[in-house]
C-alpha atoms as a PDB file:
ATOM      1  CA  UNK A   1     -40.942 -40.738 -30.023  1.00  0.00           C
ATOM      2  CA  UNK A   2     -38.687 -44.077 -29.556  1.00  0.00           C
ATOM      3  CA  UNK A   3     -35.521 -42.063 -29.531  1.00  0.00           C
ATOM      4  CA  UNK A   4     -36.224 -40.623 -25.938  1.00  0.00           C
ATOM      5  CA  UNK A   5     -36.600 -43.900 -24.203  1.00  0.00           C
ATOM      6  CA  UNK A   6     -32.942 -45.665 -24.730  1.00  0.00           C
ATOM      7  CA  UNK A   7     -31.824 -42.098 -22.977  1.00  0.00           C
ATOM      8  CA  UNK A   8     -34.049 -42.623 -20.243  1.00  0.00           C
ATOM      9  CA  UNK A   9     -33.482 -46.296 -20.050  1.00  0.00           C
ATOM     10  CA  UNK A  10     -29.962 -45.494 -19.964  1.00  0.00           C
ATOM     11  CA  UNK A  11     -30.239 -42.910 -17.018  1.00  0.00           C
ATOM     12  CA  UNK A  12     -31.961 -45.870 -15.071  1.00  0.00           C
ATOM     13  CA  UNK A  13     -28.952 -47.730 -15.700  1.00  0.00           C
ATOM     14  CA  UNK A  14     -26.526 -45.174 -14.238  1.00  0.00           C
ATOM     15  CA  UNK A  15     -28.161 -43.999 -11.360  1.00  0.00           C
ATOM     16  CA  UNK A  16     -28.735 -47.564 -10.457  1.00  0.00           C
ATOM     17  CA  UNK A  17     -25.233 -47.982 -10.035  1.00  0.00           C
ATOM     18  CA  UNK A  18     -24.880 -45.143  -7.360  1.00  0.00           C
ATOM     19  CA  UNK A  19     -27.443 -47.649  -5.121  1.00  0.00           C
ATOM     20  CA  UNK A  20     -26.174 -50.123  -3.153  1.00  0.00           C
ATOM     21  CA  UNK A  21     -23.041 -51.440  -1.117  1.00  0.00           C
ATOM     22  CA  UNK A  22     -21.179 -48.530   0.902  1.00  0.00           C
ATOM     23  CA  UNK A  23     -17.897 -48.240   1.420  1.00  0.00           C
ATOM     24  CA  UNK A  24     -15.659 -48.801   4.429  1.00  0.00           C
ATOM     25  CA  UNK A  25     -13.747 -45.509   4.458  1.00  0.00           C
ATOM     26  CA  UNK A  26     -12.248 -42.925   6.546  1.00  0.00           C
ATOM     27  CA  UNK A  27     -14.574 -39.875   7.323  1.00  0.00           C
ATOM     28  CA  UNK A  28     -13.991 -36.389   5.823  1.00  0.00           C
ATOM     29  CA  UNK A  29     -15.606 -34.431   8.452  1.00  0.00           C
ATOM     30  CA  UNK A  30     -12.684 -32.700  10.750  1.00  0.00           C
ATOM     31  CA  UNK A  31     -11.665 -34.375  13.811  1.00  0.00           C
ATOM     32  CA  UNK A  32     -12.124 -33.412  17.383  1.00  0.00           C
ATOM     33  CA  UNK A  33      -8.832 -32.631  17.978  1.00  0.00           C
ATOM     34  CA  UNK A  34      -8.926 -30.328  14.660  1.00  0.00           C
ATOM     35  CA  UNK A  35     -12.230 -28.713  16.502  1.00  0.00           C
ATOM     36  CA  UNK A  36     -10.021 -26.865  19.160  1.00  0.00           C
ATOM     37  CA  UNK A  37      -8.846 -23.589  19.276  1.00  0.00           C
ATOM     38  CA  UNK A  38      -4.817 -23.612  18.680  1.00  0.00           C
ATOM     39  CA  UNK A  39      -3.299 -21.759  22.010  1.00  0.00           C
ATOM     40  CA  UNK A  40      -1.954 -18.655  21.078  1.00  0.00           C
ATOM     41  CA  UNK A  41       1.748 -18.293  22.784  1.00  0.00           C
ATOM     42  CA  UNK A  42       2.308 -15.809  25.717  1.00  0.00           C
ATOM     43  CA  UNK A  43       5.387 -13.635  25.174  1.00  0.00           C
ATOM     44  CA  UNK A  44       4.988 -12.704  28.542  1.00  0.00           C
ATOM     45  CA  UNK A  45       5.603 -16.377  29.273  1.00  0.00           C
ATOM     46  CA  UNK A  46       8.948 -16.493  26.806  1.00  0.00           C
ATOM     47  CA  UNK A  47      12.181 -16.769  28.555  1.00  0.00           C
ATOM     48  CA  UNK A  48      14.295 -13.801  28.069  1.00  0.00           C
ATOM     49  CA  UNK A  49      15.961 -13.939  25.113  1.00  0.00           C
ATOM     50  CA  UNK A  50      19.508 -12.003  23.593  1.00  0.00           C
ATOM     51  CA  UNK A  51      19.536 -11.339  19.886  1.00  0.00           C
ATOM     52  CA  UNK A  52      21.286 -13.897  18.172  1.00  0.00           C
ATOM     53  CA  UNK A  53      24.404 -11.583  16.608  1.00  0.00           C
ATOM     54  CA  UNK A  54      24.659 -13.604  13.386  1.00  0.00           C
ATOM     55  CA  UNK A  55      20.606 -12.632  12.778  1.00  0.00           C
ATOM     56  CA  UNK A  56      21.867  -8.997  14.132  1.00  0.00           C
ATOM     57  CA  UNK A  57      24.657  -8.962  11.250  1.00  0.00           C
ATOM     58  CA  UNK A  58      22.065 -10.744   8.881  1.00  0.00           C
ATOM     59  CA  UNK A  59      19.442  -7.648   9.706  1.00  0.00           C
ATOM     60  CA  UNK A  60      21.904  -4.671   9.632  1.00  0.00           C
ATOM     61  CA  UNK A  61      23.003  -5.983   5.821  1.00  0.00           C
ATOM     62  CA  UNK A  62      19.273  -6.401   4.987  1.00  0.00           C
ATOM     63  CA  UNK A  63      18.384  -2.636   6.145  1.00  0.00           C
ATOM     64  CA  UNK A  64      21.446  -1.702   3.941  1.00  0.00           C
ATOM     65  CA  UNK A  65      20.212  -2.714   0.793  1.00  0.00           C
ATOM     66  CA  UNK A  66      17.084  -1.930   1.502  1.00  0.00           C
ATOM     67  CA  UNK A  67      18.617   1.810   1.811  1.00  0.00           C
ATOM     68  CA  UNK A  68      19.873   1.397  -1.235  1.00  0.00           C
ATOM     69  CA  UNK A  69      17.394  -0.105  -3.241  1.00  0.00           C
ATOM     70  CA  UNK A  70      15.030   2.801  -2.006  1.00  0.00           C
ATOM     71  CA  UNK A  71      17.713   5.842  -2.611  1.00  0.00           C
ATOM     72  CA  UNK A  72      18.327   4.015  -6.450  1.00  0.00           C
ATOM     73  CA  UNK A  73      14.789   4.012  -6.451  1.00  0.00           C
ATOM     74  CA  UNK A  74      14.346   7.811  -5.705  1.00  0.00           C
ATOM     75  CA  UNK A  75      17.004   8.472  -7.806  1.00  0.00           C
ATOM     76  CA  UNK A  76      14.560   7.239 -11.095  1.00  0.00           C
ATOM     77  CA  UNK A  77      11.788   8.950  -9.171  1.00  0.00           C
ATOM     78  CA  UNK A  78      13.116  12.190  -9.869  1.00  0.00           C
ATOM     79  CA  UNK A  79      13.941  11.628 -13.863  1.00  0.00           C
ATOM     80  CA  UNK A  80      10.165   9.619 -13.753  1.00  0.00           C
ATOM     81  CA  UNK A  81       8.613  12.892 -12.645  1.00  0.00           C
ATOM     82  CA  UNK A  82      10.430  15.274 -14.848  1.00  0.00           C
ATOM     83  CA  UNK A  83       9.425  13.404 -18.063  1.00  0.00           C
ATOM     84  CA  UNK A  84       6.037  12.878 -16.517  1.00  0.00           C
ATOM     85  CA  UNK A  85       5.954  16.552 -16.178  1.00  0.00           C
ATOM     86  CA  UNK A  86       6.222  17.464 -19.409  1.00  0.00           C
ATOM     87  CA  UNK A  87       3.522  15.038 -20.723  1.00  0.00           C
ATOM     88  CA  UNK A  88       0.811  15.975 -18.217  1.00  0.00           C
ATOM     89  CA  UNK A  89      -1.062  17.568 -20.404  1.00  0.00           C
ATOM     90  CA  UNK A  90      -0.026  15.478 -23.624  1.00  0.00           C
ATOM     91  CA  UNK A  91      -2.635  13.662 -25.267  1.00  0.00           C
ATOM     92  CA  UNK A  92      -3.172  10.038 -24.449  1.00  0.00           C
ATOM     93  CA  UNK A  93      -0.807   7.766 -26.814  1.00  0.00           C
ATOM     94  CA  UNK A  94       1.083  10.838 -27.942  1.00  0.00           C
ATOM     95  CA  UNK A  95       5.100  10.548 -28.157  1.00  0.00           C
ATOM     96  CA  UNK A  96       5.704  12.324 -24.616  1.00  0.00           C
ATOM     97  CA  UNK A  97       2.846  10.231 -23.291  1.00  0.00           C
ATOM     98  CA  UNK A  98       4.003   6.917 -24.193  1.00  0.00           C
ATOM     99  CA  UNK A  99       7.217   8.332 -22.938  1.00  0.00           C
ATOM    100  CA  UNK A 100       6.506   9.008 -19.591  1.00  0.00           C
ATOM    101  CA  UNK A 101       4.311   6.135 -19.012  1.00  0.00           C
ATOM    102  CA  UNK A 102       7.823   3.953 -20.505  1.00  0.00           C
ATOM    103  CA  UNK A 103       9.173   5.514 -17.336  1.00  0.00           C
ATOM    104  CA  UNK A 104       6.337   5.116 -14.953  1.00  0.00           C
ATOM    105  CA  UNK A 105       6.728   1.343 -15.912  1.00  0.00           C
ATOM    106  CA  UNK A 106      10.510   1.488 -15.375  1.00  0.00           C
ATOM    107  CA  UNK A 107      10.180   3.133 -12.253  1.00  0.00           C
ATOM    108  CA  UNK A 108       7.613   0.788 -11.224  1.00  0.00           C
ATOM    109  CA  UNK A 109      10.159  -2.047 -12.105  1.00  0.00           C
ATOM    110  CA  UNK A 110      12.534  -0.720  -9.816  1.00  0.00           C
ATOM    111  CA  UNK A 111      10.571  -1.230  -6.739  1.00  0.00           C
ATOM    112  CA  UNK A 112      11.374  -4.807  -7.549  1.00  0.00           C
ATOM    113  CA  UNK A 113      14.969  -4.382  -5.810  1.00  0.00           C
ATOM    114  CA  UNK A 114      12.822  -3.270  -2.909  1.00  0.00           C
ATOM    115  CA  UNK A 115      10.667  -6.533  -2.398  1.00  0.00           C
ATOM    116  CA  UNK A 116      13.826  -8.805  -2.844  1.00  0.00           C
ATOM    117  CA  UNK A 117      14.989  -7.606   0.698  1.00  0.00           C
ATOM    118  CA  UNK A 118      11.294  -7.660   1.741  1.00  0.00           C
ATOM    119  CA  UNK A 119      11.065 -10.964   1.027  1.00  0.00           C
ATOM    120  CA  UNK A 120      14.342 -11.952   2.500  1.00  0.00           C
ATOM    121  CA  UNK A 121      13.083 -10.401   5.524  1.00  0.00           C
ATOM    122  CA  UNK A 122      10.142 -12.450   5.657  1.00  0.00           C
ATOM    123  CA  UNK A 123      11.968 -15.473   5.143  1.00  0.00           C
ATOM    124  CA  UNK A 124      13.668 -14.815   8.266  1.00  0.00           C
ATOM    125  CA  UNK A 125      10.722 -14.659  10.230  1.00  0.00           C
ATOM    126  CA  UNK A 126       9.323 -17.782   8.765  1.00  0.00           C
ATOM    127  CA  UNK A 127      12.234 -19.758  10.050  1.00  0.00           C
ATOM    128  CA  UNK A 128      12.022 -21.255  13.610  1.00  0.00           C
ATOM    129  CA  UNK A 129      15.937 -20.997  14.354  1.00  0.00           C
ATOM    130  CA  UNK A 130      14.427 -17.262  14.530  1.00  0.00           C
ATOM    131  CA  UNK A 131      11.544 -17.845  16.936  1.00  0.00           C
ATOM    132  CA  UNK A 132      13.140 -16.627  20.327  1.00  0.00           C
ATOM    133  CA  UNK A 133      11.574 -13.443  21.219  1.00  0.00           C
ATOM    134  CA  UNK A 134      14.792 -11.058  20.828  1.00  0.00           C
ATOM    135  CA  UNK A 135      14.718 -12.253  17.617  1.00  0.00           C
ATOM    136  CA  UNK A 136      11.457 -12.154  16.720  1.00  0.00           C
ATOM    137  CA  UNK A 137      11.038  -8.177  17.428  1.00  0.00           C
ATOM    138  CA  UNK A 138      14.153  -7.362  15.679  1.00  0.00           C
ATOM    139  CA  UNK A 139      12.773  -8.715  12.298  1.00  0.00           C
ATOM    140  CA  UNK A 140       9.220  -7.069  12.927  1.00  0.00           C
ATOM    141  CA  UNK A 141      11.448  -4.117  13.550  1.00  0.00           C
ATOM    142  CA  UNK A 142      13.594  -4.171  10.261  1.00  0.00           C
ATOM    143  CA  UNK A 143      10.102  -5.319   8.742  1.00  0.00           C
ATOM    144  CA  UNK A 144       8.205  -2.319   9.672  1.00  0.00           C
ATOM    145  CA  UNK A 145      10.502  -0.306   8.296  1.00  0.00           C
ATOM    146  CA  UNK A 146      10.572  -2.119   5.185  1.00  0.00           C
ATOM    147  CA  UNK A 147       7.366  -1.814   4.927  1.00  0.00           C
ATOM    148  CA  UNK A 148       7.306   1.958   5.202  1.00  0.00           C
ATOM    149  CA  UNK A 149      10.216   2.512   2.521  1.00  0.00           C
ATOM    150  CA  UNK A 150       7.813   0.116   0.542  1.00  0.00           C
ATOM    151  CA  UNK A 151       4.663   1.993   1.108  1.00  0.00           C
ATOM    152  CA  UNK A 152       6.614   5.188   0.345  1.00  0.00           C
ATOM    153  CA  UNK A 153       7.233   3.982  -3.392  1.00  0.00           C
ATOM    154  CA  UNK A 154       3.575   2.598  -4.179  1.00  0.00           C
ATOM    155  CA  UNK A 155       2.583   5.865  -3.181  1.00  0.00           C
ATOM    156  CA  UNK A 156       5.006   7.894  -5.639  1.00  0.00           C
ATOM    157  CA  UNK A 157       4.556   5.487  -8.708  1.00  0.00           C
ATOM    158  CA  UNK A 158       0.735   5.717  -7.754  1.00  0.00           C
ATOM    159  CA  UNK A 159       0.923   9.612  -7.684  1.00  0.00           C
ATOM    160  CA  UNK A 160       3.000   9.822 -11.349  1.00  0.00           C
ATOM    161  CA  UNK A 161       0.617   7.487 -12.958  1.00  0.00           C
ATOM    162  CA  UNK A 162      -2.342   8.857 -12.102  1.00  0.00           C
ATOM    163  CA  UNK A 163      -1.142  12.636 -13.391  1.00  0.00           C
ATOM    164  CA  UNK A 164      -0.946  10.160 -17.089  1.00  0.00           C
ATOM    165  CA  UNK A 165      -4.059   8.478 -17.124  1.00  0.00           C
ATOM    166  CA  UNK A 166      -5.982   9.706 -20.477  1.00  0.00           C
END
């Protein structure tokens, strides 16, 4: 039973070292200033603001692809849900099963196109050239409607996978 006390000697040792001097150092508790609530802005309060045309022109080309991503997308939609289709009823890891879900994942890909110009539409938002009000509501606009064209293809490739699961 000598083998146990160098161990607890040695514990002695270390915690001995946490005792003692302090040090002089800045707090990590949160300021008073970081304690306040952060005002929220009144739009009401905004000037008046026009729509700044190059964001206009920068919007318009945004929604376009976005229309076109979504009409390439529908396009693969329909082939996707012919060749799911005809593996409905196919047996899990059969050849028309693996074949359709090949195209569930390819359709799936293609919403990719899709989130680009989501993305670039958030991007917009984030920057504060953008923050007048005008501006501001024509990006939540071409958002929104993003958004829905997005929502609209989770909810197809959701629907054509689940008519494959095994």
């Amino acid at each position: 039973m000598i083998a146990p006390r160098p161990i607890i000697l040695a514990a002695l040792l270390l915690v001995g070292g946490c005792v003692g001097r302090t040090i002089d150092a800045p707090s990590l508790q949160p300021r008073a200033i970081e304690k306040e609530p952060v005002p929220v802005p009144d739009e009401a309060r905004e000037p008046i603001s026009a729509l700044d045309p190059a964001l206009a022109a920068r919007i318009g080309a945004l929604l376009d692809q976005a229309q076109a991503a979504h009409a390439g997308f529908q396009r693969i939609e329909a082939h996707t849900a012919a060749i799911v289709s005809r593996a409905a009823n196919a047996p899990a890891g059969s050849e028309p099963w693996t074949a359709a879900q090949q195209e569930v994942s390819a359709l799936d890909t293609a919403r990719g196109l899709l989130h680009a110009v989501e993305a670039d539409v958030d991007l917009l938002r984030a920057d504060p050239a953008n923050a007048a009000a005008a501006n501001r509501a024509a990006i939540d606009a071409a958002g929104a409607k993003i958004a829905a064209l997005t929502s609209d293809e989770n909810t197809a490739v959701a629907a054509l996978s689940a008519r494959l699961r095994p």
